[in-house]
Protein backbone atom coordinates (compact mmCIF):
# COMPACT_ATOMS: atom_id res chain seq x y z
CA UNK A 1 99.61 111.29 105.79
CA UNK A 2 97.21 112.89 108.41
CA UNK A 3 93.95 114.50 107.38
CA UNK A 4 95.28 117.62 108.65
CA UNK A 5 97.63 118.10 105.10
CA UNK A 6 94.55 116.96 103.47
CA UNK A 7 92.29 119.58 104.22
CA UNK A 8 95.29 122.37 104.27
CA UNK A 9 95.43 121.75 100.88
CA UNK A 10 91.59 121.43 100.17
CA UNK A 11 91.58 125.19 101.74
CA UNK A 12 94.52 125.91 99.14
CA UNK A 13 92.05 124.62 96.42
CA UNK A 14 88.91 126.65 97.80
CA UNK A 15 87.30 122.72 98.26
CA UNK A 16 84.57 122.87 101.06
CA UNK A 17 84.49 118.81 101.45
CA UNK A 18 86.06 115.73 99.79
CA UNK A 19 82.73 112.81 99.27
CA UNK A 20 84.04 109.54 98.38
CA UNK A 21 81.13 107.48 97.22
CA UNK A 22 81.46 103.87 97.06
CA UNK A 23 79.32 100.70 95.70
CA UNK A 24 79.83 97.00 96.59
CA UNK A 25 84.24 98.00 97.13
CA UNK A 26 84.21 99.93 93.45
CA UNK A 27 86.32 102.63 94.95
CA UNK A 28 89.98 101.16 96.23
CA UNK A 29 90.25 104.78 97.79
CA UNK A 30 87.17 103.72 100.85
CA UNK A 31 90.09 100.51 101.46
CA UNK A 32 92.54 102.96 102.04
CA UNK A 33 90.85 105.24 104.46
CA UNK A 34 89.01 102.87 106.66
CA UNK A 35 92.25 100.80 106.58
CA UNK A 36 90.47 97.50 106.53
CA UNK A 37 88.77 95.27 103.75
CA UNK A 38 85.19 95.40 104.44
CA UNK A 39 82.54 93.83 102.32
CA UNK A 40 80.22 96.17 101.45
CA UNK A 41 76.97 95.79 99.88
CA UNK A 42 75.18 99.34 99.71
CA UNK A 43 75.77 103.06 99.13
CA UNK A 44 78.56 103.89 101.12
CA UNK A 45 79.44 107.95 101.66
CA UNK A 46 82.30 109.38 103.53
CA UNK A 47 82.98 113.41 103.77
CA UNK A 48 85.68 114.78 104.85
CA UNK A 49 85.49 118.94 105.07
CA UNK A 50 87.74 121.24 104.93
CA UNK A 51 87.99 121.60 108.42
CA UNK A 52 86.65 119.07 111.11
CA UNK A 53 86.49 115.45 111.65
CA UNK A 54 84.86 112.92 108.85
CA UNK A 55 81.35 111.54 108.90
CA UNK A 56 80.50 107.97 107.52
CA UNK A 57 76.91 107.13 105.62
CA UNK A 58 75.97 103.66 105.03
CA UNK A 59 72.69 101.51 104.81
CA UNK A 60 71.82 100.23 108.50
CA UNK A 61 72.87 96.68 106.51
CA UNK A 62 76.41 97.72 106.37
CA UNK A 63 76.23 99.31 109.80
CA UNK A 64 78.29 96.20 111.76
CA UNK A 65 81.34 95.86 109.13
CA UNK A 66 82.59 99.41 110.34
CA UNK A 67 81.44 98.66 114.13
CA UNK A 68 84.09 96.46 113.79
CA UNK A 69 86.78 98.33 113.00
CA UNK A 70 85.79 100.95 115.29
CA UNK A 71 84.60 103.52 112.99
CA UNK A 72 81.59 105.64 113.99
CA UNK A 73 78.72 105.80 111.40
CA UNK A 74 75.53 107.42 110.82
CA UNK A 75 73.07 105.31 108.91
CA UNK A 76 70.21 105.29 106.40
CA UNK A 77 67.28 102.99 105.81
CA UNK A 78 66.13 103.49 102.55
CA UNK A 79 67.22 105.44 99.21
CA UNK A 80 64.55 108.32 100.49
CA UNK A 81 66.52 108.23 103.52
CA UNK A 82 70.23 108.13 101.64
CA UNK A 83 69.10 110.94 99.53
CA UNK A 84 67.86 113.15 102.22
CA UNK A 85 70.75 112.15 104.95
CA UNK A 86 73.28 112.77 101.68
CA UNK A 87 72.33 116.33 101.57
CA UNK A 88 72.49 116.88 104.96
CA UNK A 89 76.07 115.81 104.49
CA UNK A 90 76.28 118.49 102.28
CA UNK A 91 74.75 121.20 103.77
CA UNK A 92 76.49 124.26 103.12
CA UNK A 93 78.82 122.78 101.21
CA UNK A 94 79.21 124.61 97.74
CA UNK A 95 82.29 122.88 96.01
CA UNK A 96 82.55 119.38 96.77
CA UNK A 97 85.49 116.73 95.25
CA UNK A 98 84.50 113.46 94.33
CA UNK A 99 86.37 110.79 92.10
CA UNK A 100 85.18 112.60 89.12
CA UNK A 101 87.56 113.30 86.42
CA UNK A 102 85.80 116.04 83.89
CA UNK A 103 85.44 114.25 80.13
CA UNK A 104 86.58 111.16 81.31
CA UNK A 105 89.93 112.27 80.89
CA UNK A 106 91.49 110.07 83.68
CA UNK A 107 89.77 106.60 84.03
CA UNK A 108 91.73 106.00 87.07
CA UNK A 109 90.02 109.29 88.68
CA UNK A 110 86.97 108.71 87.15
CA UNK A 111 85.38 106.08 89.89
CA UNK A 112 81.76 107.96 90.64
CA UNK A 113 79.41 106.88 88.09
CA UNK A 114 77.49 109.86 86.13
CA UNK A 115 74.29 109.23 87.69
CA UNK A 116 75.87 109.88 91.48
CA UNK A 117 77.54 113.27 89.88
CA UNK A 118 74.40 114.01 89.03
CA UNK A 119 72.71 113.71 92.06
CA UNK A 120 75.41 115.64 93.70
CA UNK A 121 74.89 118.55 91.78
CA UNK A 122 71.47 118.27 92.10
CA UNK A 123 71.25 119.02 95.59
CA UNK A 124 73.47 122.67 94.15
CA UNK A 125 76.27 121.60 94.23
CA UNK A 126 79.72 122.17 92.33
CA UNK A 127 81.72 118.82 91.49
CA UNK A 128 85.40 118.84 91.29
CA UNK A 129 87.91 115.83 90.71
CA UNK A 130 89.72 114.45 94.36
CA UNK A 131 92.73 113.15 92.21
CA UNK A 132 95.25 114.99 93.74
CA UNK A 133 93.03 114.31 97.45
CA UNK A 134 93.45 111.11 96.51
CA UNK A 135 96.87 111.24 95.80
CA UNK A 136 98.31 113.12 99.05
CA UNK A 137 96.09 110.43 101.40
CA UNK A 138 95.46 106.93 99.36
CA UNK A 139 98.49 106.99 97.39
CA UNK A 140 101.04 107.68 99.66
CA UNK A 141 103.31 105.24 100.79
CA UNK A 142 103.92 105.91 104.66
CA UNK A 143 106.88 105.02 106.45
CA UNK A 144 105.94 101.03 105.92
CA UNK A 145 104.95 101.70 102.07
CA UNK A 146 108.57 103.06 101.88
CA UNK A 147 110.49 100.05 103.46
CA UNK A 148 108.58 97.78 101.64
CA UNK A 149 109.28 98.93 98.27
CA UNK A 150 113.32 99.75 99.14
CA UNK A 151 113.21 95.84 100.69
CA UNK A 152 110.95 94.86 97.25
CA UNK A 153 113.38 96.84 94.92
CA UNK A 154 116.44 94.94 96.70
CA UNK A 155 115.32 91.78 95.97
CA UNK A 156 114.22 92.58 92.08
CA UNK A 157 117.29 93.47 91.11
CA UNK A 158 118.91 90.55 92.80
CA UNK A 159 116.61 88.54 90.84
CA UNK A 160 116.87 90.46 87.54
CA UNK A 161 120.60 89.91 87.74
CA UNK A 162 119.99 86.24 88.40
CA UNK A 163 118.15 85.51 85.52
CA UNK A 164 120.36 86.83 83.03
CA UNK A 165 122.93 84.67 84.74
CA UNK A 166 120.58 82.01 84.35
CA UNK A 167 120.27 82.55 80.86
CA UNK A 168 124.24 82.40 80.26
CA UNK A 169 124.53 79.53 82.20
CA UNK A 170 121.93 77.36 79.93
CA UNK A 171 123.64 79.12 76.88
CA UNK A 172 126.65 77.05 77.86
CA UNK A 173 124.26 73.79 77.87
CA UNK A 174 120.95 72.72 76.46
CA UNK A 175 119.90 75.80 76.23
CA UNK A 176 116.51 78.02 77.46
CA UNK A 177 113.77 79.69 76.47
CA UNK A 178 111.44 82.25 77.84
CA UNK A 179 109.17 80.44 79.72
CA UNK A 180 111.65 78.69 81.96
CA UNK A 181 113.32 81.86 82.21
CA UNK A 182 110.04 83.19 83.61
CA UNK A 183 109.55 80.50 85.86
CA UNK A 184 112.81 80.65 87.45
CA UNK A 185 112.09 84.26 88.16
CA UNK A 186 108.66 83.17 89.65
CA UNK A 187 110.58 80.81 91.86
CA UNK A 188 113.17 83.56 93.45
CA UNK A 189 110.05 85.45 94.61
CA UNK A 190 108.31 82.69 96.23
CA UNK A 191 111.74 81.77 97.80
CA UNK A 192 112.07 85.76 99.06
CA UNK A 193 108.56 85.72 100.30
CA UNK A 194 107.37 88.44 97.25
CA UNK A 195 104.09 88.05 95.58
CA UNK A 196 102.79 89.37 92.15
CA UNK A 197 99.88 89.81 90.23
CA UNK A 198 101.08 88.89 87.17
CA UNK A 199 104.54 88.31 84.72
CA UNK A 200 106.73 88.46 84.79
CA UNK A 201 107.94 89.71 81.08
CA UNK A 202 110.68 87.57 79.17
CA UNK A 203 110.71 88.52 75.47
CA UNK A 204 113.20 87.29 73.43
CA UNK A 205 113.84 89.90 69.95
CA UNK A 206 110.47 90.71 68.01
CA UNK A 207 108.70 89.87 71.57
CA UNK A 208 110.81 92.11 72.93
CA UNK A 209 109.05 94.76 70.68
CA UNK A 210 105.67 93.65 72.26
CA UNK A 211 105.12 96.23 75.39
CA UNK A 212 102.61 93.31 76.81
CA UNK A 213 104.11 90.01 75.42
CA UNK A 214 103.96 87.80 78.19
CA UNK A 215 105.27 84.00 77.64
CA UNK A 216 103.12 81.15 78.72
CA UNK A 217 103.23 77.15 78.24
CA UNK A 218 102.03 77.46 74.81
CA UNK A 219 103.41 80.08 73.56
CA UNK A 220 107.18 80.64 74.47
CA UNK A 221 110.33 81.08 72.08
CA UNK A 222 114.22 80.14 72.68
CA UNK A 223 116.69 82.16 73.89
CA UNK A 224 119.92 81.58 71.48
CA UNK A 225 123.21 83.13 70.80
CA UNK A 226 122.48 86.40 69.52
CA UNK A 227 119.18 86.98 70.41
CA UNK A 228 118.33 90.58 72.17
CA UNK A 229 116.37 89.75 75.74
CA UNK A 230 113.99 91.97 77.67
CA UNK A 231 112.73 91.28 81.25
CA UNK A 232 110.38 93.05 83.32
CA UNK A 233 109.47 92.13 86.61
CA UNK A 234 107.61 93.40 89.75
CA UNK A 235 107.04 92.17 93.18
CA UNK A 236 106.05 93.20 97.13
CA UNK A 237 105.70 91.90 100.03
CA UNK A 238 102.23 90.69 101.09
CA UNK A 239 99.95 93.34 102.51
CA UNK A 240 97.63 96.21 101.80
CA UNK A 241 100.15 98.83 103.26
CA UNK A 242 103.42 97.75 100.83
CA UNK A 243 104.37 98.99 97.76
CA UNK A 244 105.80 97.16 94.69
CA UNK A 245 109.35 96.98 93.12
CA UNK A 246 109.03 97.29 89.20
CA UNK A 247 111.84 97.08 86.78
CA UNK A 248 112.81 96.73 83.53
CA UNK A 249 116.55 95.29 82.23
CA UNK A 250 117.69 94.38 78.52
CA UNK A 251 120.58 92.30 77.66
CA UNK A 252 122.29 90.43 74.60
CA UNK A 253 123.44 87.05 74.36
CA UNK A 254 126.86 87.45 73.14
CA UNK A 255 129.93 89.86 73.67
CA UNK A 256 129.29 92.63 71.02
CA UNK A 257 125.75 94.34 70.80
CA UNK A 258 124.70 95.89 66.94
CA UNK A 259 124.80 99.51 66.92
CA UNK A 260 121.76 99.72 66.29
CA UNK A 261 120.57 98.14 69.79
CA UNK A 262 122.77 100.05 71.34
CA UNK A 263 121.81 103.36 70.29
CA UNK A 264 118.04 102.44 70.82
CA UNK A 265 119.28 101.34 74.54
CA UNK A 266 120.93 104.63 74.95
CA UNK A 267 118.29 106.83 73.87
CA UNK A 268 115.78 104.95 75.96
CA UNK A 269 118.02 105.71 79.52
CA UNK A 270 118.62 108.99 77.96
CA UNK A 271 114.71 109.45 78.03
CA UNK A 272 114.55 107.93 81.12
CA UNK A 273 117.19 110.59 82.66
CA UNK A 274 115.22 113.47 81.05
CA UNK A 275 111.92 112.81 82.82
CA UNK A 276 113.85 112.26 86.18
CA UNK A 277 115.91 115.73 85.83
CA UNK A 278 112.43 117.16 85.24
CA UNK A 279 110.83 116.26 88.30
CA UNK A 280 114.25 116.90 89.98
CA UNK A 281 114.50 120.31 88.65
CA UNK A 282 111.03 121.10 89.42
CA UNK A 283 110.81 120.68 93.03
CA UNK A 284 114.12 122.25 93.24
CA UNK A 285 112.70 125.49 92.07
CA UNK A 286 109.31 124.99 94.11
CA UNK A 287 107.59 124.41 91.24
CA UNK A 288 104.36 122.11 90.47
CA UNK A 289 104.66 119.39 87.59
CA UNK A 290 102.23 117.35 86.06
CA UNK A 291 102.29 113.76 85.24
CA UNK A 292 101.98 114.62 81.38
CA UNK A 293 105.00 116.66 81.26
CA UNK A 294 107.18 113.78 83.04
CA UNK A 295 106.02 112.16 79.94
CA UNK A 296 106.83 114.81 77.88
CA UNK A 297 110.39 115.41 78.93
CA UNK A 298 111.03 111.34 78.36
CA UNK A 299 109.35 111.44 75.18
CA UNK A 300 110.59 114.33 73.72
CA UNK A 301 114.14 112.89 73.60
CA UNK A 302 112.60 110.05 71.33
CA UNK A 303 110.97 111.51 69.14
CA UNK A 304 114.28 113.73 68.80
CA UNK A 305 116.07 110.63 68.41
CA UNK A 306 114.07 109.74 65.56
CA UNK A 307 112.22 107.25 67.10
CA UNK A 308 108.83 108.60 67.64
CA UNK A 309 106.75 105.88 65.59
CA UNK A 310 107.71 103.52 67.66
CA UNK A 311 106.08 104.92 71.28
CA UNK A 312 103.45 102.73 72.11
CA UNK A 313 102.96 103.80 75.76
CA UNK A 314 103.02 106.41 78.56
CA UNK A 315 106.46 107.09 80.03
CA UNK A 316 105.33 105.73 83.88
CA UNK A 317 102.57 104.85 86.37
CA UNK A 318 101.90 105.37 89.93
CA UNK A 319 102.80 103.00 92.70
CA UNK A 320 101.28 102.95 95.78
CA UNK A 321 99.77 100.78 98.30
CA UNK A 322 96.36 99.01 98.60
CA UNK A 323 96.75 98.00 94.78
CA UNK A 324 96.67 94.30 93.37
CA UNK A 325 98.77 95.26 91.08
CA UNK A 326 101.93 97.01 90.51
CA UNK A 327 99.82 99.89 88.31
CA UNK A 328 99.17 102.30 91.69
CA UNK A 329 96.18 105.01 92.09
CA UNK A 330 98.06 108.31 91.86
CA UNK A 331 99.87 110.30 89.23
CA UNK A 332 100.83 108.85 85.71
CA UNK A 333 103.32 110.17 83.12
CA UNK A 334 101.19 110.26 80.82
CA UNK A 335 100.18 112.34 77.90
CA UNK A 336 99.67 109.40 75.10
CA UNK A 337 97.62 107.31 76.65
CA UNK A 338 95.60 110.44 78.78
CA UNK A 339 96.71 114.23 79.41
CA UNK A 340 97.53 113.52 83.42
CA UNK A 341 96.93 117.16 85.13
CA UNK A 342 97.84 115.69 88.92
CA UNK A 343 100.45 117.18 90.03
CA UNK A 344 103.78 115.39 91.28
CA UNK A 345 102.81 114.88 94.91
CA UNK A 346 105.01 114.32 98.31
CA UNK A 347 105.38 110.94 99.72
CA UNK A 348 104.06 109.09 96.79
CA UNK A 349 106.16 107.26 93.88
CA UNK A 350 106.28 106.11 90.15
CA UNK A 351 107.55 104.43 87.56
CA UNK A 352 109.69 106.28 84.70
CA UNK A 353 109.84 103.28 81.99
CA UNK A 354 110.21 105.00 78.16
CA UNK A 355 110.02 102.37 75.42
CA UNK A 356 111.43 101.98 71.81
CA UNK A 357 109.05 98.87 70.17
CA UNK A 358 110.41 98.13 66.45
CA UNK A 359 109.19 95.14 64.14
CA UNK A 360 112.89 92.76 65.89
CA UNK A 361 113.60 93.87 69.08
CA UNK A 362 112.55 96.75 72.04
CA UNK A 363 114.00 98.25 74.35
CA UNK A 364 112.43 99.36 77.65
CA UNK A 365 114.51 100.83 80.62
CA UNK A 366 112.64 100.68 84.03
CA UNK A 367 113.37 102.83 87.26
CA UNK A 368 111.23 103.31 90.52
CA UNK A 369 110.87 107.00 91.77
CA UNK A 370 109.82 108.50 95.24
CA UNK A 371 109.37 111.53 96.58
CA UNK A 372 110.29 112.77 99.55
CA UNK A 373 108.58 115.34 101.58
CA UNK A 374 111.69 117.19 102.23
CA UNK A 375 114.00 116.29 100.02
CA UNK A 376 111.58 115.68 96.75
CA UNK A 377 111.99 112.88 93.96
CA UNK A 378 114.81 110.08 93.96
CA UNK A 379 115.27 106.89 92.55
CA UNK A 380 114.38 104.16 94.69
CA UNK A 381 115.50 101.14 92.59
CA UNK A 382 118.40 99.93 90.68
CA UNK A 383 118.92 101.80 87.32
CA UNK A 384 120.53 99.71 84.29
CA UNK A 385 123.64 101.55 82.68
CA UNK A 386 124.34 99.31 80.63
CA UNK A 387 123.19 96.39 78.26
CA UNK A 388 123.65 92.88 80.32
CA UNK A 389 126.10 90.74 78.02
CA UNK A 390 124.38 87.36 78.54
CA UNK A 391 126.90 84.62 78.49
């Protein structure tokens, strides 16, 4: 993504200048521009207007971590001299975005603390929120962030369907239980070279029903006959510029599921579908959607169903690059947890995972969704039909 889009659609938005303020690496969106890790200790300012090149502002301290990289700077001494060399940044500028979400409505736009806002708009000037700035340049994937996830995505669902045939196989002999389920699925990443922050998820029936539950070596359960098994996992290759592979699969341990976990399954991928015919229909007709009606469309269908008690998150997150985890820095579906307003963007991706959570089992259905400049949303990763029949 070139600044050029940037600031075409800053002029759509009447937006003189995107400031992204920064403090000791608090904003993951300065990583993503400079495209380096720097270690940075003062007040850090970088403007971007609506049309011409960027200008940098750091303390004179910070001055040799972007001489490094090659990255012209101008500098400032003191906070006299920050404050005075900040609105010269912003001279003439009238409406300025920042990572500033209005009522803290989206923590993960909300970076700028309120004392730089106010400073801002002390110098007369109007503060908008950069999240959909932020989305078009630091959350897009780029032609690497692409491969990475289709290579990541491969390699999940070869490992998803391995575990489940792990689980049958130890079904036929001593037996298993979650956490050496989860370790063996920790071993097939190191083996494919794929990291992970975290996880992954095995829960085995009333764990299952536990968005979070996360097994560990004191606290694991068996997996029998009969039991109902959820697994979530997510993995990338190493870098700053790749992009995660996240799903979600459910199976039962024996040859005939109860009705009743099947039709919680098949309202889940029925959710599921909903939010992606949304999006699909959506940029068919050249229309902008929001993250919180992705959720909507998903959620709607439960609640239909019946099942709307038992909700107990958002329908998806972002993905995108430059994250530790697989939780990325764009648009959520989300209007539970927060009422997302950023729009579905080109060239960045998401999760669409609807959940049922009741008191024995949950279900949880996991797909990966990019969009494509030219072609617009499309699932990137495997999508489970069915319920695995474990053994």
């Amino acid at each position: 993504m070139t600044f050029s889009t940037v600031q075409q659609f800053m002029k759509d938005q009447r937006i003189d200048a995107w400031l992204v303020y920064d403090f000791r690496n608090n904003n993951p969106v300065i990583g993503r521009i400079v495209g380096a890790k720097l270690h940075l200790t003062r007040r850090v300012y970088w403007l971007l207007p609506a049309a011409g090149g960027p200008r940098l502002l750091c303390h004179t301290i910070d001055e040799t971590n972007f001489k490094k990289i090659g990255m012209p700077c101008e500098t400032y001494p003191d906070w006299r001299g920050m404050q005075a060399a900040v609105a010269g940044l912003l001279d003439g500028r009238r409406r300025v975005a920042m990572e500033y979400s209005p009522g803290g409505a989206l923590p993960t736009a909300g970076i700028a603390d309120a004392g730089t806002v106010e400073f801002i708009r002390s110098l007369g000037v109007e503060v908008v929120s950069s999240a959909d700035l932020v989305q078009l340049y630091a959350a897009a994937w780029g032609e690497r962030g692409l491969a990475s996830h289709i290579d990541a995505s491969a390699h999940c669902e070869r490992i998803m369907k391995a575990a489940f045939a792990f689980i049958g196989q130890k079904l036929a002999g001593p037996g298993t239980n979650e956490r050496e389920v989860q370790l063996f699925i920790a071993e097939e990443f190191r083996k494919a070279g794929l990291v992970t922050d975290s996880g992954p998820i095995v829960g085995v029936n009333a764990h299952a029903g536990d968005p979070h539950y996360e097994p560990d070596e004191k606290t694991h359960a068996p997996i029998r006959k009969g039991d109902w098994v959820l697994i979530d996992l997510w993995a990338k290759r190493p870098g700053d510029d790749t992009v995660y592979g996240d799903i979600t699969w459910t199976g039962y341990c024996g040859k005939e599921v109860p009705a009743e976990h099947r039709k919680v399954f098949e309202t889940v991928k029925s959710a599921r579908n909903a939010s992606v015919h949304a999006a699909e229909r959506a940029w068919k007709a050249g229309e902008a959607i929001e993250g919180w009606k992705l959720d909507e469309a998903a959620r709607r269908v439960i609640i239909d169903a019946g099942y709307g008690a038992a909700i107990k998150h958002r329908t998806g997150h972002s993905l995108s690059p430059g994250t530790p985890g697989a939780h990325g820095i764009g648009m959520n579906l989300d209007n539970i947890e927060t009422h997302d307003t950023r729009r579905m963007m080109p060239g960045t991706g998401f999760t669409v995972e609807p959940g049922i959570y009741l008191p024995g089992f949950g279900v949880r259905n996991e797909i990966n969704v990019y969009v494509d400049a030219k072609t617009g949303p499309a699932v990137t990763s495997c999508s489970q039909e069915e319920i695995v029949l474990i053994g």
